[in-house]
PDB file of N, CA and C in Angstrom:
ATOM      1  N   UNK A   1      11.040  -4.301  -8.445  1.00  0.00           N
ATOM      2  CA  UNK A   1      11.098  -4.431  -7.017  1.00  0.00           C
ATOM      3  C   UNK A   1      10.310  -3.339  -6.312  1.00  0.00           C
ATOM      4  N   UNK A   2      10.023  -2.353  -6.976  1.00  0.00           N
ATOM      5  CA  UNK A   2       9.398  -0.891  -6.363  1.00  0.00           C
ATOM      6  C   UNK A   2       7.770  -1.661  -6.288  1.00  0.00           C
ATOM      7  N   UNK A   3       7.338  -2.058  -7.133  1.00  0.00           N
ATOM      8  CA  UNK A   3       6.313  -2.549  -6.963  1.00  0.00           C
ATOM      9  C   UNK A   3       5.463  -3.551  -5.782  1.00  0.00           C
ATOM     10  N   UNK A   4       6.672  -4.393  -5.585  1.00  0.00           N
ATOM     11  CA  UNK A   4       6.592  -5.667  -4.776  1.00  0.00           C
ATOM     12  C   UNK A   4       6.591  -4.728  -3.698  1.00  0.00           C
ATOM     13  N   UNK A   5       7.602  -3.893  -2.911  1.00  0.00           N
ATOM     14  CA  UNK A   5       7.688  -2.853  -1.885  1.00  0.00           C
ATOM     15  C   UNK A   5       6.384  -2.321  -1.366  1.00  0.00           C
ATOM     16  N   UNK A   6       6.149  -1.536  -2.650  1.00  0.00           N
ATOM     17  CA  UNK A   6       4.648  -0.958  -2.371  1.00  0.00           C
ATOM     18  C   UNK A   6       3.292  -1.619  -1.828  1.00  0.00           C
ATOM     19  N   UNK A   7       3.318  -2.980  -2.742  1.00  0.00           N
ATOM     20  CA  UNK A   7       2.094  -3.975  -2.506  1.00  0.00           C
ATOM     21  C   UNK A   7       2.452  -4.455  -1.351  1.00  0.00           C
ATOM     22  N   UNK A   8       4.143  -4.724  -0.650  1.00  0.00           N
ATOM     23  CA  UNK A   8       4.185  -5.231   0.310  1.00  0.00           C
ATOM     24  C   UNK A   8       3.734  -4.022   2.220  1.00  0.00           C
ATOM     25  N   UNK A   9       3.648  -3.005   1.586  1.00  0.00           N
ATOM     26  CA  UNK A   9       3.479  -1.889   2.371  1.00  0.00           C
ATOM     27  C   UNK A   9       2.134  -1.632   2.689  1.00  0.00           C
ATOM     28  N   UNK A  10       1.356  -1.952   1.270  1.00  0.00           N
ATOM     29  CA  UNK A  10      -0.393  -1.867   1.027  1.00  0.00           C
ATOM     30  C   UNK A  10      -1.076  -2.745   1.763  1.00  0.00           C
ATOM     31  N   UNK A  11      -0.388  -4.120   2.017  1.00  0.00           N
ATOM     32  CA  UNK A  11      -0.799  -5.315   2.479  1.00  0.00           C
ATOM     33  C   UNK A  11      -0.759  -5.088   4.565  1.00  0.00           C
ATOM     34  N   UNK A  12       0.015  -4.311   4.422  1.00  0.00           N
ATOM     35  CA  UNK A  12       0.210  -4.073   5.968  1.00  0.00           C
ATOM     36  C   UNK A  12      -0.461  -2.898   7.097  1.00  0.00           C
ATOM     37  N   UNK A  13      -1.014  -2.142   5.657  1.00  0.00           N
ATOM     38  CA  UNK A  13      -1.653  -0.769   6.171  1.00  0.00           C
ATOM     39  C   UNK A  13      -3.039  -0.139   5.187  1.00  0.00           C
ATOM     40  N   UNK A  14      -3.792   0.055   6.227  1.00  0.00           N
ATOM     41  CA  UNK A  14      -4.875   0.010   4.892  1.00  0.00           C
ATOM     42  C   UNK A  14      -5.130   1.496   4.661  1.00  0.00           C
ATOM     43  N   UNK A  15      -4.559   2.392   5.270  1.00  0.00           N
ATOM     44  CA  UNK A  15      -4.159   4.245   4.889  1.00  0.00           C
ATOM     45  C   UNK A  15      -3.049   3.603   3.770  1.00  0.00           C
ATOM     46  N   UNK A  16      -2.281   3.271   3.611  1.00  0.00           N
ATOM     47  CA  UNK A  16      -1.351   3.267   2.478  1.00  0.00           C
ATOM     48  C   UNK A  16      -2.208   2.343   1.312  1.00  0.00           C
ATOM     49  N   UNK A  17      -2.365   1.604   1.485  1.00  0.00           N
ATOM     50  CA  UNK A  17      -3.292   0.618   0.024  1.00  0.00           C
ATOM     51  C   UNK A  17      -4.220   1.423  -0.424  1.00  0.00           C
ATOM     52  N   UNK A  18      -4.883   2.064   0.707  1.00  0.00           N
ATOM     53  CA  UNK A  18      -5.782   3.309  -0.086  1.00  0.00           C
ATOM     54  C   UNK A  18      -5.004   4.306  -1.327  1.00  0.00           C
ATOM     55  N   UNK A  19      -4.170   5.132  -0.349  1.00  0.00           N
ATOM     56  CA  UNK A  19      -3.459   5.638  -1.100  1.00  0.00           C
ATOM     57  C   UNK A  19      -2.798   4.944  -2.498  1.00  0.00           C
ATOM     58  N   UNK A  20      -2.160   3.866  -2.019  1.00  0.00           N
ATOM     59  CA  UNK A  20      -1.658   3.594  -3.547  1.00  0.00           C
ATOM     60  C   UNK A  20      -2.220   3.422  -4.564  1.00  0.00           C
ATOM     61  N   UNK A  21      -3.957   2.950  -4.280  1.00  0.00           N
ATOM     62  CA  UNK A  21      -4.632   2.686  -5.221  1.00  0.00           C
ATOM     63  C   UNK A  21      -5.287   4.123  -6.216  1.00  0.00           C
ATOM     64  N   UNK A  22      -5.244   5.065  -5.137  1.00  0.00           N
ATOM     65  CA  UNK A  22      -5.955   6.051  -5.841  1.00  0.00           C
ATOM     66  C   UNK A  22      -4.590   7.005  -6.141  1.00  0.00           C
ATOM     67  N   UNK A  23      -3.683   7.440  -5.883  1.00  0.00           N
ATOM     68  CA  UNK A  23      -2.470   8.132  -5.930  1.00  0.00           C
ATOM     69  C   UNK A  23      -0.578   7.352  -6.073  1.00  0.00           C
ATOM     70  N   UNK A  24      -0.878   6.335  -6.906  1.00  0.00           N
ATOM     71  CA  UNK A  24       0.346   5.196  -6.808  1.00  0.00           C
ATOM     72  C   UNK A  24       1.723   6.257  -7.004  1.00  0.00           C
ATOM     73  N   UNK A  25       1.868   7.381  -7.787  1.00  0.00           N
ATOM     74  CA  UNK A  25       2.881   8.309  -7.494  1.00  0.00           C
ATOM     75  C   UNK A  25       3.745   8.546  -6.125  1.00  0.00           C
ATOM     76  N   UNK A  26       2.395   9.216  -5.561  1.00  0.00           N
ATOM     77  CA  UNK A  26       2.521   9.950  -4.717  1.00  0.00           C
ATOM     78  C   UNK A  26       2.821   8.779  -3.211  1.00  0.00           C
ATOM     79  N   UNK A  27       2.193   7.367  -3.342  1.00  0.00           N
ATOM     80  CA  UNK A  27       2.664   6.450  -2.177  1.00  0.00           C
ATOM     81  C   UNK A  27       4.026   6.117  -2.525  1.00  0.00           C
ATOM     82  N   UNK A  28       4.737   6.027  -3.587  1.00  0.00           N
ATOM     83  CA  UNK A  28       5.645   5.451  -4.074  1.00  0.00           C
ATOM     84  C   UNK A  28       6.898   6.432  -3.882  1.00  0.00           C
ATOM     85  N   UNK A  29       6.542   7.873  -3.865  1.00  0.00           N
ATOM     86  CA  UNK A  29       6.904   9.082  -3.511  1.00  0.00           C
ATOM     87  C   UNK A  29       7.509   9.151  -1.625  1.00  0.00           C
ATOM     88  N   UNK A  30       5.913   8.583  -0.708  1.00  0.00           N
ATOM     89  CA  UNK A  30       6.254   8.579   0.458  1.00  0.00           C
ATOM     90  C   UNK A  30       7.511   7.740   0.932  1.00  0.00           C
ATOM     91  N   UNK A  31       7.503   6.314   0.375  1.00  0.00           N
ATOM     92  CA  UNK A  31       8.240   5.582   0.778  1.00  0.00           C
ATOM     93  C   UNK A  31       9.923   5.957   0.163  1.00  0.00           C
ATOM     94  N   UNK A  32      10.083   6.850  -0.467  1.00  0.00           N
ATOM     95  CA  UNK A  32      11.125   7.543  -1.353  1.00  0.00           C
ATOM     96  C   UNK A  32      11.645   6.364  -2.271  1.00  0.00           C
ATOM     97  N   UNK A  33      10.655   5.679  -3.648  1.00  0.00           N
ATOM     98  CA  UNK A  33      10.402   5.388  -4.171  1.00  0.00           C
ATOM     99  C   UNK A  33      10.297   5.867  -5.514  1.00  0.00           C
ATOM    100  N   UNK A  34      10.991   5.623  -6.942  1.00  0.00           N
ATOM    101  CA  UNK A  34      10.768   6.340  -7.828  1.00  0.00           C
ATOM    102  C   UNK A  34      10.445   5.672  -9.051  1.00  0.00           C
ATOM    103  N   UNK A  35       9.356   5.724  -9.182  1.00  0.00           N
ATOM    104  CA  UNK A  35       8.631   5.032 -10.251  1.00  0.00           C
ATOM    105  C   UNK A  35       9.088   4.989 -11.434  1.00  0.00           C
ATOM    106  N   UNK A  36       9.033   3.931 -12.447  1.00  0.00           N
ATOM    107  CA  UNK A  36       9.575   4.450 -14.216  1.00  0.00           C
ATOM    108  C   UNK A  36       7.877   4.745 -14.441  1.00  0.00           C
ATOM    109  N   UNK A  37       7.938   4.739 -15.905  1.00  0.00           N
ATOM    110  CA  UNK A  37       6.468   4.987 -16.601  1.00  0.00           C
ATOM    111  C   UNK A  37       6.214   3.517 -16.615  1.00  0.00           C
ATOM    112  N   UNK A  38       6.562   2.120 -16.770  1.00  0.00           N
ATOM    113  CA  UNK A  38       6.186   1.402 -16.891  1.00  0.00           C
ATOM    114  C   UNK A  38       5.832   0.831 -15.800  1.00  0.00           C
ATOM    115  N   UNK A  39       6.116   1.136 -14.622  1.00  0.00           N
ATOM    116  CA  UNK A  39       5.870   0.707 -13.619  1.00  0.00           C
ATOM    117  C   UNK A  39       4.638   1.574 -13.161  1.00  0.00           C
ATOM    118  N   UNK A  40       4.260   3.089 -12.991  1.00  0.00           N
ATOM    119  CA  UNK A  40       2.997   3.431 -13.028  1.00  0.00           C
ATOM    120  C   UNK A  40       1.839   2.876 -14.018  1.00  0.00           C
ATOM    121  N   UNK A  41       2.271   2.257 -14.825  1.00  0.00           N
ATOM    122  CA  UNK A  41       0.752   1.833 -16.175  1.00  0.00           C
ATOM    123  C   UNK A  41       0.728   0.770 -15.483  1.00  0.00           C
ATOM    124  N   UNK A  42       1.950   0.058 -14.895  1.00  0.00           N
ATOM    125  CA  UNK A  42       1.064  -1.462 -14.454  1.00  0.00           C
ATOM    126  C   UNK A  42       0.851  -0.986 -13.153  1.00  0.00           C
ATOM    127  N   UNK A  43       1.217  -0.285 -12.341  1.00  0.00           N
ATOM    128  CA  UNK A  43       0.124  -0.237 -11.185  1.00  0.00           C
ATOM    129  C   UNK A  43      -1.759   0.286 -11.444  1.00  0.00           C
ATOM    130  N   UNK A  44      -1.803   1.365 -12.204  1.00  0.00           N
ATOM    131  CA  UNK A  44      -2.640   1.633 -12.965  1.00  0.00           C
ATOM    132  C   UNK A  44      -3.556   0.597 -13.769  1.00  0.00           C
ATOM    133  N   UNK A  45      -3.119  -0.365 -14.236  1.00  0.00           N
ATOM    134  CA  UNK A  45      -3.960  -1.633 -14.890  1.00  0.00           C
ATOM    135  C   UNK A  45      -4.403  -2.391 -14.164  1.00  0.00           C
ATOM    136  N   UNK A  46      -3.227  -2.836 -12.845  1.00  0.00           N
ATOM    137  CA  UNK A  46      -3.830  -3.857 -11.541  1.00  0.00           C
ATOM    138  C   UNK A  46      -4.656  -3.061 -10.548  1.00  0.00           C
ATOM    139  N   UNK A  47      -4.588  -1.817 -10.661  1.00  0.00           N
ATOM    140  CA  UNK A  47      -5.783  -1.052  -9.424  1.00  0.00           C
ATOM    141  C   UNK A  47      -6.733  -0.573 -10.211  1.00  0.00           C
ATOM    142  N   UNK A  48      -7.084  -0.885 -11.336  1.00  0.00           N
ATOM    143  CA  UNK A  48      -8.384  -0.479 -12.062  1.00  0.00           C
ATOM    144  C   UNK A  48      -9.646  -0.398 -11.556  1.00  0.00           C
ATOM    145  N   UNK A  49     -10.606   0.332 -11.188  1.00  0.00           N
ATOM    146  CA  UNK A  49     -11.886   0.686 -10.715  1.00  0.00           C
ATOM    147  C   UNK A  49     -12.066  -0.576 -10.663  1.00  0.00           C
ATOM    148  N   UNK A  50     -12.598  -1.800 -11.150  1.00  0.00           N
ATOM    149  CA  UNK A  50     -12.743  -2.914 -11.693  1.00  0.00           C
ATOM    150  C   UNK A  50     -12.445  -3.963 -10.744  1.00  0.00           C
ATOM    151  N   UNK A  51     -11.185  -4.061 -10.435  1.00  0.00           N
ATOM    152  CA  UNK A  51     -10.690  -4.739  -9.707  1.00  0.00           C
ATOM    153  C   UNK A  51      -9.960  -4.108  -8.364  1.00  0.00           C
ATOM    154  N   UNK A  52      -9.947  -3.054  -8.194  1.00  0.00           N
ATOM    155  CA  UNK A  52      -9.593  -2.136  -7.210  1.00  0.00           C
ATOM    156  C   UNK A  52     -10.118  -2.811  -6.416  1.00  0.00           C
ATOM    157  N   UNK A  53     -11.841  -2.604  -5.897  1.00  0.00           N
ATOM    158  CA  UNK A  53     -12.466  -3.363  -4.436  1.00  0.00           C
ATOM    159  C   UNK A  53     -12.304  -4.845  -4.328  1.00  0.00           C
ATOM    160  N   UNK A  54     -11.996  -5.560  -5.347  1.00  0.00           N
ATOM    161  CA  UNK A  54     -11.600  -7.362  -4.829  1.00  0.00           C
ATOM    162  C   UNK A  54      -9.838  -7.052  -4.252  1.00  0.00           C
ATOM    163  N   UNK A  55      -8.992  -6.471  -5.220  1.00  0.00           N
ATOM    164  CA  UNK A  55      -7.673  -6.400  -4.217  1.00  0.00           C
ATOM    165  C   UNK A  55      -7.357  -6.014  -2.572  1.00  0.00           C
ATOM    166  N   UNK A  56      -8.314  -4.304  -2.951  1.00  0.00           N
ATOM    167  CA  UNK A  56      -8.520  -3.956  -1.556  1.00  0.00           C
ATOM    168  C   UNK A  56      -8.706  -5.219  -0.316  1.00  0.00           C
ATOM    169  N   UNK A  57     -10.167  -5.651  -0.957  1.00  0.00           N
ATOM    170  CA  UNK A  57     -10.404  -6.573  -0.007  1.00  0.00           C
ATOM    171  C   UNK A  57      -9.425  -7.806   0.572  1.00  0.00           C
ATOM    172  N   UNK A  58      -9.239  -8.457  -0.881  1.00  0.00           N
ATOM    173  CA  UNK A  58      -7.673  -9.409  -0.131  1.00  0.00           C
ATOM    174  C   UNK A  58      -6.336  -9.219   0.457  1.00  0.00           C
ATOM    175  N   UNK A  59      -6.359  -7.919   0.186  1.00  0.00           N
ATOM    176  CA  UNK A  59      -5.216  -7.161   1.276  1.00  0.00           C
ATOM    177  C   UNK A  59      -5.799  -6.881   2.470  1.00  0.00           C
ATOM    178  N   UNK A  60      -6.808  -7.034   2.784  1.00  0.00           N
ATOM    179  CA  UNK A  60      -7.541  -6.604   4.552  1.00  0.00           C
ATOM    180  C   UNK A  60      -7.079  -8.086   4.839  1.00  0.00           C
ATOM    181  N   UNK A  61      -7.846  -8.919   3.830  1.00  0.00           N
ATOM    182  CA  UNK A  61      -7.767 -10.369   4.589  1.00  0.00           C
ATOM    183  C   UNK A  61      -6.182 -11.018   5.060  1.00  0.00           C
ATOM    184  N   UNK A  62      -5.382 -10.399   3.953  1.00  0.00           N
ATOM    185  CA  UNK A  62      -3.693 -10.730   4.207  1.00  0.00           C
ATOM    186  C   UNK A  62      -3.663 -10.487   5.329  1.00  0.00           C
ATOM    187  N   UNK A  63      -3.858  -8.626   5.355  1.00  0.00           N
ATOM    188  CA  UNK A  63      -3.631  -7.930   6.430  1.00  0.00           C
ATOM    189  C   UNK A  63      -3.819  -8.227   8.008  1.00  0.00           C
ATOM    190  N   UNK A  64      -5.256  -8.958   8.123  1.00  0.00           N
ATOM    191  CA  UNK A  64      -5.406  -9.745   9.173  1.00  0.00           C
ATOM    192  C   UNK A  64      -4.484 -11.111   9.412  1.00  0.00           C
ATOM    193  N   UNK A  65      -4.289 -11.964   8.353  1.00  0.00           N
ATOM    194  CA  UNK A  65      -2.952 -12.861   8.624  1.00  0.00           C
ATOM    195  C   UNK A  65      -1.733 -12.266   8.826  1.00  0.00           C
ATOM    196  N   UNK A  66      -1.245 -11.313   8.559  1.00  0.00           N
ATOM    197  CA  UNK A  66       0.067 -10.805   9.183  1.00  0.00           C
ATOM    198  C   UNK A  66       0.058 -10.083  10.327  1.00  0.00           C
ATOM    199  N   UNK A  67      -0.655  -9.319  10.360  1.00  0.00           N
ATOM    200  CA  UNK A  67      -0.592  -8.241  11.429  1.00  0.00           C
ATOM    201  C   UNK A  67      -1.835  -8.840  12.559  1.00  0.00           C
ATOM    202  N   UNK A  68      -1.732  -9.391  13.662  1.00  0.00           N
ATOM    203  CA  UNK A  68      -2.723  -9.796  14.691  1.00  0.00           C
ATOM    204  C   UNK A  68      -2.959  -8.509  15.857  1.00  0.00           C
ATOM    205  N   UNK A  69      -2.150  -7.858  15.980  1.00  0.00           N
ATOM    206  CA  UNK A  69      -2.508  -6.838  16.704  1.00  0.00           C
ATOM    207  C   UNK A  69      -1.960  -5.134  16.317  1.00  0.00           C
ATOM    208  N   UNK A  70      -3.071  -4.362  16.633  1.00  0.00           N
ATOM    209  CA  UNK A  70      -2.640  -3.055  15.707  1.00  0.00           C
ATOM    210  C   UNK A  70      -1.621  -2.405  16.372  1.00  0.00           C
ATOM    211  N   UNK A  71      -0.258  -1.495  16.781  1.00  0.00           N
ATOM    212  CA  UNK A  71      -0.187  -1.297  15.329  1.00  0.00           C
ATOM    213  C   UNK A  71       0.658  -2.224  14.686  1.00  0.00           C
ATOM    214  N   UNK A  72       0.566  -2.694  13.560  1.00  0.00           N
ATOM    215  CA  UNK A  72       1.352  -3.527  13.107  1.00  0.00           C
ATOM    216  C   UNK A  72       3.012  -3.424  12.796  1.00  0.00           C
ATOM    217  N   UNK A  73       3.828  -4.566  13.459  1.00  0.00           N
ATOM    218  CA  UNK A  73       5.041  -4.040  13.563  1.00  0.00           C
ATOM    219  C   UNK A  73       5.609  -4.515  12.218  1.00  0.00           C
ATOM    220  N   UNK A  74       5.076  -4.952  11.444  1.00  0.00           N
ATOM    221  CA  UNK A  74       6.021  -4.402   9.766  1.00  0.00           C
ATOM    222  C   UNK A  74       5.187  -3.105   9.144  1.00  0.00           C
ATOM    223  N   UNK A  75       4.274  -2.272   9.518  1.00  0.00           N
ATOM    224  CA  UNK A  75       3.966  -0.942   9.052  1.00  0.00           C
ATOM    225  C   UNK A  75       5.223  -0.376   8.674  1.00  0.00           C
ATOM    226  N   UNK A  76       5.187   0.307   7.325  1.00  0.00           N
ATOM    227  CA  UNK A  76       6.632   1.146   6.972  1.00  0.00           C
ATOM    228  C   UNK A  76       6.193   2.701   7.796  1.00  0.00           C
ATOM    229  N   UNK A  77       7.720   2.653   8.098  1.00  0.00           N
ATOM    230  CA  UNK A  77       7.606   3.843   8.409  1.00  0.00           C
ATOM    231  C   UNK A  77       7.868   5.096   7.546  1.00  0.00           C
ATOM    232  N   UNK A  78       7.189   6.214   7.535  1.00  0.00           N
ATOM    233  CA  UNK A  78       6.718   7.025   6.496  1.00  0.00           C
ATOM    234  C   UNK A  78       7.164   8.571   6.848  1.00  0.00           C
ATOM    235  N   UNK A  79       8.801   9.163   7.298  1.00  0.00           N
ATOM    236  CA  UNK A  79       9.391  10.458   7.736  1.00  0.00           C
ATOM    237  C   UNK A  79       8.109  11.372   7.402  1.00  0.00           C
ATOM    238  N   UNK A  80       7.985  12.035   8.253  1.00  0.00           N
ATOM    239  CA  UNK A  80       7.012  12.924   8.698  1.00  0.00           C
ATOM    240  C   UNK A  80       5.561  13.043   8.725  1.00  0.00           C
ATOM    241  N   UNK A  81       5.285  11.340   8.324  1.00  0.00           N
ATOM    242  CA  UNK A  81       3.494  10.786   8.602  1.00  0.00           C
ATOM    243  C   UNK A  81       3.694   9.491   9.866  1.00  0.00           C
ATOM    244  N   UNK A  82       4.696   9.980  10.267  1.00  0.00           N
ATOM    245  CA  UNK A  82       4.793   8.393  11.693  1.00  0.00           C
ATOM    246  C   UNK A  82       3.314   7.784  12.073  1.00  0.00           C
ATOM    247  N   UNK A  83       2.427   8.685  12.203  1.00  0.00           N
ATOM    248  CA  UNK A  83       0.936   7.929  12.512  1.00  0.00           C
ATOM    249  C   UNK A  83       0.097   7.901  11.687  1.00  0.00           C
ATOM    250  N   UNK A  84       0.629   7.815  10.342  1.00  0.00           N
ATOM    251  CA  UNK A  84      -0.195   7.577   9.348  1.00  0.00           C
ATOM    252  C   UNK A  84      -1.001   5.916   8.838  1.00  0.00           C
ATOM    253  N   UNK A  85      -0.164   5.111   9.566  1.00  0.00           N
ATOM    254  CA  UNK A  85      -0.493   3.847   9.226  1.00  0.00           C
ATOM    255  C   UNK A  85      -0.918   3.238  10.790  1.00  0.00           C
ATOM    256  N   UNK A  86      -1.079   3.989  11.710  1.00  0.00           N
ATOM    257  CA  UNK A  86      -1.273   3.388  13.090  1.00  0.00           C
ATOM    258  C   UNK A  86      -2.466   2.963  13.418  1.00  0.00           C
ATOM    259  N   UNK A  87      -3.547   2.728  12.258  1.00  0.00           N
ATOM    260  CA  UNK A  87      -4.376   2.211  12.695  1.00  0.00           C
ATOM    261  C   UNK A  87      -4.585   1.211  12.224  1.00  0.00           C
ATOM    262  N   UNK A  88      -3.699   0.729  11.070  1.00  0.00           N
ATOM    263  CA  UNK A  88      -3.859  -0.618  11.029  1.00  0.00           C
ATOM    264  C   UNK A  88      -3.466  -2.018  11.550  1.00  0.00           C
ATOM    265  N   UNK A  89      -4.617  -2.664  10.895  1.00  0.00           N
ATOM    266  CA  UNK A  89      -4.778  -4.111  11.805  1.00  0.00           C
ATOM    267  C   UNK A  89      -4.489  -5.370  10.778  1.00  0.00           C
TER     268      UNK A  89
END
C-alpha cells in the first residue's frame, strides 16, 4: 500500500515524482512512510533510468486529467514543505 500512496502522490505533483524517482527513501520518508527492502528494489526496478522518462511523462499526462487547475487539491500535504508541491498542475 506504501507504494500505491507514493505513485498516488507522484501522479499529483511533479516536485514529488521527481523526488521519488531519484530519492524513493527519502519521498516515502516525507509522507511519514516506511519502506521494507522489498518495497525500495521494486521502486528502484520501476524508476530505472530506462523507463524513468516514459513514467515521468505519463504521470504529467495523469496529472493533467486530475488536477485542472494548480494548486491541485489532492496535492499531499508534506509538514514543513507546505509549498513544496504548489506548483503543480
Amino acid at each position: 500500500m506504501n507504494i500505491l500512496t507514493l505513485i498516488g502522490a507522484a501522479a499529483v505533483c511533479e516536485q514529488f515524482a521527481d523526488l521519488l524517482f531519484n530519492n524513493p527513501a527519502k519521498a516515502a520518508q516525507l509522507l511519514g512512510l516506511v519502506l521494507t527492502q522489498g518495497d525500495l528494489k521494486q521502486l528502484e526496478e520501476v524508476f530505472n533510468g530506462e523507463r524513468k522518462s516514459e513514467i515521468f511523462q505519463q504521470l504529467k499526462q495523469l496529472r493533467g486529467l486530475i488536477c485542472h487547475h494548480p494548486p491541485c487539491t489532492l496535492t499531499p500535504v508534506i509538514p514543513g514543505l507546505e509549498d513544496f508541491c504548489k506548483q503543480a498542475a
